[in-house]
C-alpha atoms as a PDB file:
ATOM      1  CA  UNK A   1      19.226 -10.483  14.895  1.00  0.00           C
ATOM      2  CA  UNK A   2      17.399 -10.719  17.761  1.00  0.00           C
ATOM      3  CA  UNK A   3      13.319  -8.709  17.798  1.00  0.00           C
ATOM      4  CA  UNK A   4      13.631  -5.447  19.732  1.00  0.00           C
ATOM      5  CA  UNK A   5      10.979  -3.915  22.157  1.00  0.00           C
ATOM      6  CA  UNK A   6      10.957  -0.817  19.884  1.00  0.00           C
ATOM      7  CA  UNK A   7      10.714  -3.189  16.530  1.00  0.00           C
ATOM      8  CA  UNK A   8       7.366  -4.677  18.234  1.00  0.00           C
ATOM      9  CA  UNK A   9       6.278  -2.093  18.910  1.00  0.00           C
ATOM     10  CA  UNK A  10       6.473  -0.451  15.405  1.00  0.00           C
ATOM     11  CA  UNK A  11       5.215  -3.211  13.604  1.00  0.00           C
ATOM     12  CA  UNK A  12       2.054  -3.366  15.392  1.00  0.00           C
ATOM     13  CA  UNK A  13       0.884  -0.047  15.193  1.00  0.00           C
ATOM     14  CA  UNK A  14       2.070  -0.328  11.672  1.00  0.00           C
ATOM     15  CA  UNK A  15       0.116  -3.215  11.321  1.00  0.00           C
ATOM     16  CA  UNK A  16      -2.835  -1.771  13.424  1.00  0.00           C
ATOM     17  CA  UNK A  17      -3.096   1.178  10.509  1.00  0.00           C
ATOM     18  CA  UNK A  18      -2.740  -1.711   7.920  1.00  0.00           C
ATOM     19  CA  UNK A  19      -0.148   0.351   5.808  1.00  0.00           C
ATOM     20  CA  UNK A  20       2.843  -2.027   3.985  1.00  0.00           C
ATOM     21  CA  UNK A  21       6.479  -0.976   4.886  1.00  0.00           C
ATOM     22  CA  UNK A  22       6.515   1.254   1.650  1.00  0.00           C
ATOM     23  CA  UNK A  23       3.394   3.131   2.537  1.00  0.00           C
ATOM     24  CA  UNK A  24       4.680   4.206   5.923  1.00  0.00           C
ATOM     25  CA  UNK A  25       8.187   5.044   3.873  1.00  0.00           C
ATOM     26  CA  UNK A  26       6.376   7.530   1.512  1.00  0.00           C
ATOM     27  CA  UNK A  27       4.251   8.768   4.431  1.00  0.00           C
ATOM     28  CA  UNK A  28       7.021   9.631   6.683  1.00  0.00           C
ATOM     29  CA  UNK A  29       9.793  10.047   4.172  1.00  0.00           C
ATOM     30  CA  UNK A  30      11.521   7.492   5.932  1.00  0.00           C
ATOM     31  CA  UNK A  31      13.831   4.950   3.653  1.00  0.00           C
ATOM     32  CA  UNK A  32      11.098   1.476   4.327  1.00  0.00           C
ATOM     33  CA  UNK A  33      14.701  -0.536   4.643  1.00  0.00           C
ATOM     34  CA  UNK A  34      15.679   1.600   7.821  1.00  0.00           C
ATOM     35  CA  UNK A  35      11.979   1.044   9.006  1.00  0.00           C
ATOM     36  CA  UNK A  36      12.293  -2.356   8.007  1.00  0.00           C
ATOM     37  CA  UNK A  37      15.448  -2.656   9.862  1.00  0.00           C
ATOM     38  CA  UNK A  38      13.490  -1.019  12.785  1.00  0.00           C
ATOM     39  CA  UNK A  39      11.165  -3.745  13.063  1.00  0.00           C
ATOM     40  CA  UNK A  40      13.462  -6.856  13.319  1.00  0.00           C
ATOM     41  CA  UNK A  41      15.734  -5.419  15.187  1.00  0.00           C
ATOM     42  CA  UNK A  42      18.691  -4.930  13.033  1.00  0.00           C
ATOM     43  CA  UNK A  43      18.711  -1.248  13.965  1.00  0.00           C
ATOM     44  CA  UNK A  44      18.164  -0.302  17.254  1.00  0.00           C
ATOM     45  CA  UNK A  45      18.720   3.583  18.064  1.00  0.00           C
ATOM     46  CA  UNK A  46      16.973   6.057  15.668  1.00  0.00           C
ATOM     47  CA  UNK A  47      16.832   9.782  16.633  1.00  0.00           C
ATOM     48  CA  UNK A  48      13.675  11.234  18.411  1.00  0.00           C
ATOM     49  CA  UNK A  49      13.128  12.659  14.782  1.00  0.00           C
ATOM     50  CA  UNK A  50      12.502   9.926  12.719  1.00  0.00           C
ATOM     51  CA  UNK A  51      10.665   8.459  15.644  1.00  0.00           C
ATOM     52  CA  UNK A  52       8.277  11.405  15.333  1.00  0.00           C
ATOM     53  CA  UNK A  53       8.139  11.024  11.646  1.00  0.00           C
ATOM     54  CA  UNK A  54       6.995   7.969  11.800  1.00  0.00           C
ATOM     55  CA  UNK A  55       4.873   8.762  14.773  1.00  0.00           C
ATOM     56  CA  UNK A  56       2.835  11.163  12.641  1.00  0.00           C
ATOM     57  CA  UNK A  57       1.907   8.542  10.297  1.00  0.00           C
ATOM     58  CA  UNK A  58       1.193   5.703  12.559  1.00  0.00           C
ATOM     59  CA  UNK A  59      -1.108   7.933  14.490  1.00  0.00           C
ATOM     60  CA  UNK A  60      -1.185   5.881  17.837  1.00  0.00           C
ATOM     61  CA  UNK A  61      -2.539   7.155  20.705  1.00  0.00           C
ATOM     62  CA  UNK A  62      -0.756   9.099  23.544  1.00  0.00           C
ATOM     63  CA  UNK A  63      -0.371   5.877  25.871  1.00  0.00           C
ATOM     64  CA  UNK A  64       1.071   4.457  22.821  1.00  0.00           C
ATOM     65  CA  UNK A  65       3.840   7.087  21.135  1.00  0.00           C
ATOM     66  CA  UNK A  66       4.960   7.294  25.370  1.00  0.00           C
ATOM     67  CA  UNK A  67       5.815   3.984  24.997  1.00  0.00           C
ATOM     68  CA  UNK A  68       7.521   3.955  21.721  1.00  0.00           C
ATOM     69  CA  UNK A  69       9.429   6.901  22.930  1.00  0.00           C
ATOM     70  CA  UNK A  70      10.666   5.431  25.967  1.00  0.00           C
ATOM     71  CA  UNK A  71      11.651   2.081  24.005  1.00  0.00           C
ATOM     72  CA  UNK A  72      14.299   4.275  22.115  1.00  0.00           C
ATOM     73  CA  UNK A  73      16.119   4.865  25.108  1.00  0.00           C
ATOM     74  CA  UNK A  74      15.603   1.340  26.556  1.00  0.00           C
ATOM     75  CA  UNK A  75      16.661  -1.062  23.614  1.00  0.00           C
ATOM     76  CA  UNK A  76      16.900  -4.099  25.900  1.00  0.00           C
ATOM     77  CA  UNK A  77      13.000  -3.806  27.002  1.00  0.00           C
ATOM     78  CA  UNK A  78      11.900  -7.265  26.723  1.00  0.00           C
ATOM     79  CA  UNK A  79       9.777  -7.526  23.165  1.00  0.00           C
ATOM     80  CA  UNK A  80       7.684 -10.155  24.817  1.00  0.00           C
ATOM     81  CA  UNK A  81       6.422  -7.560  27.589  1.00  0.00           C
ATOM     82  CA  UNK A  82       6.086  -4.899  24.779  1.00  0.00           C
ATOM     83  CA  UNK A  83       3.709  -7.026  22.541  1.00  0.00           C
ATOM     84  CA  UNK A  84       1.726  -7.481  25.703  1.00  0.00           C
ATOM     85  CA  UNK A  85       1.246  -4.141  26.841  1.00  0.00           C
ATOM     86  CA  UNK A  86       0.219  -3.135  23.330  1.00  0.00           C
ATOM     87  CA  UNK A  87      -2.750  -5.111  23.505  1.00  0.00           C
ATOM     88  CA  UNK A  88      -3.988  -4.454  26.779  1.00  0.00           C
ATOM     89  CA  UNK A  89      -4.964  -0.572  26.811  1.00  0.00           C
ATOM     90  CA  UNK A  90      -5.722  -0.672  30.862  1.00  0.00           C
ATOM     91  CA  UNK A  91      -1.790  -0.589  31.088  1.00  0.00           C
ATOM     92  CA  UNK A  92      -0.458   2.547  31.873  1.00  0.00           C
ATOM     93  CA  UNK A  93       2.853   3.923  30.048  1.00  0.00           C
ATOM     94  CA  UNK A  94       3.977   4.454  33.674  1.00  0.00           C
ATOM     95  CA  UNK A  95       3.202   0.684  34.475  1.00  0.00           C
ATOM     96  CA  UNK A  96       4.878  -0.360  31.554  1.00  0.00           C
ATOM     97  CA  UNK A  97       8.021   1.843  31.620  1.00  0.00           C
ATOM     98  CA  UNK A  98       8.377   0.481  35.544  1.00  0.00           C
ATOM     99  CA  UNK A  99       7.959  -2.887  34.531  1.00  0.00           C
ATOM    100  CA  UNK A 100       9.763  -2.974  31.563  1.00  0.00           C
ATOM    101  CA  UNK A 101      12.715  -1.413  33.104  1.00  0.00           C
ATOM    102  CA  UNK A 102      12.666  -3.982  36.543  1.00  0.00           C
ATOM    103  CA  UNK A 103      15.844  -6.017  36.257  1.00  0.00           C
ATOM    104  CA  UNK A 104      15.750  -9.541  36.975  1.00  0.00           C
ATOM    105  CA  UNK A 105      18.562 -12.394  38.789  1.00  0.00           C
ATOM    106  CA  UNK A 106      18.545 -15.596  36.930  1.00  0.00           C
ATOM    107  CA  UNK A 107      17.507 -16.039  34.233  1.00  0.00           C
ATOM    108  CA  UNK A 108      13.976 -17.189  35.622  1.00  0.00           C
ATOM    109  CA  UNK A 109      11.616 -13.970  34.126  1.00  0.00           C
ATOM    110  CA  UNK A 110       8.180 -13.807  34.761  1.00  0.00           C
ATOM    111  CA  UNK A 111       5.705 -13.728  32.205  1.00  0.00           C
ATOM    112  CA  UNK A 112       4.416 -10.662  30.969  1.00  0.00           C
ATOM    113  CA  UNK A 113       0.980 -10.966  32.745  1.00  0.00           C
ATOM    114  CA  UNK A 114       2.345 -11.843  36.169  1.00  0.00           C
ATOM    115  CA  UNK A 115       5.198  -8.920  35.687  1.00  0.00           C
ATOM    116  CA  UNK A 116       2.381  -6.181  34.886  1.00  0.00           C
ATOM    117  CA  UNK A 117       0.287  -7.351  37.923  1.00  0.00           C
ATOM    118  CA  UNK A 118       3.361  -7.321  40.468  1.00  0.00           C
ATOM    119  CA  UNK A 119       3.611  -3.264  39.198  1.00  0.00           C
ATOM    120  CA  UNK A 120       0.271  -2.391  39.252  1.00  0.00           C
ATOM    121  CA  UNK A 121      -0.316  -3.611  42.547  1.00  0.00           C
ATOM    122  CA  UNK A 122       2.510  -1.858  43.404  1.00  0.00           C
ATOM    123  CA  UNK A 123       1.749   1.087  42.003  1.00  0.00           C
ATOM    124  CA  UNK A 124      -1.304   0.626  43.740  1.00  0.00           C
ATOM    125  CA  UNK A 125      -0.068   0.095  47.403  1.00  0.00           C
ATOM    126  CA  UNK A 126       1.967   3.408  46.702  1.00  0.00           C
ATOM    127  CA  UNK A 127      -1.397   5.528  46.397  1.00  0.00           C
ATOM    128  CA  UNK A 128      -2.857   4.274  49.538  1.00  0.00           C
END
C-alpha cells in the first residue's frame, strides 16, 4: 500500500511528541491498528472526529492540524511534498494546500522545494 500525505503527516507529529502507536491509542481512544493503518496508508479517509481525537493528543500547532485537516479531504496529496512542508515552518498552510493541490501533465513533478517556491512567489506576485 502505497504512503499517504495524511499517513506522513501523522507519523511525524507522532514521532515529533515521541509517543509509540499504543500511547497515542490510549491517549485518544483510538484502536493503534486503525492509527497504524493511518500511517502507511492502508486507510485513507477517517472522520473529522477521530482526526480531532488524535489531534488533541499530538498537540501540533495551528499551521500544522490545518494541514492534517485538509489532507483528509485530499488523499492523493503527494507524501513527498507533505514530509517537506512539515519541516519547514516558513510554509504557510495556504502555500501548502495550493501547492499540494496543483495538478501536474506528465509525469515529470517537480521536487518539493522547487514546487513550494513556484507558489510562494506566486502568492507573492498576487499581493503586489
Amino acid at each position: 500500500m502505497p504512503q499517504t500525505g495524511l499517513g506522513v503527516a501523522l507519523k511525524t507529529l507522532r514521532e515529533r511528541r515521541t509517543l509509540s502507536l499504543r500511547e497515542v491509542s490510549q491517549l485518544s481512544t483510538v484502536d493503534h491498528a486503525y492509527v497504524h493503518r493511518l500511517e502507511t496508508g492502508e486507510k485513507a479517509s477517517p472522520s473529522q472526529e477521530l482526526i480531532s481525537k488524535l489531534l488533541r493528543v499530538l498537540k501540533p500547532d495551528e499551521r500544522d492540524a490545518a494541514m492534517v485537516r485538509w489532507l483528509v479531504d485530499h488523499v492523493d496529496a503527494d507524501p513527498e511534498l507533505v514530509g517537506f512542508a512539515l519541516l519547514d515552518p516558513s510554509i504557510s498552510a495556504d502555500v501548502f494546500a495550493a501547492a499540494a493541490g496543483i495538478r501536474h501533465r506528465g509525469s515529470a513533478r517537480p521536487d518539493p522545494a522547487t514546487l513550494i517556491a513556484r507558489v510562494k512567489r506566486a502568492f507573492d506576485d498576487e499581493d503586489e
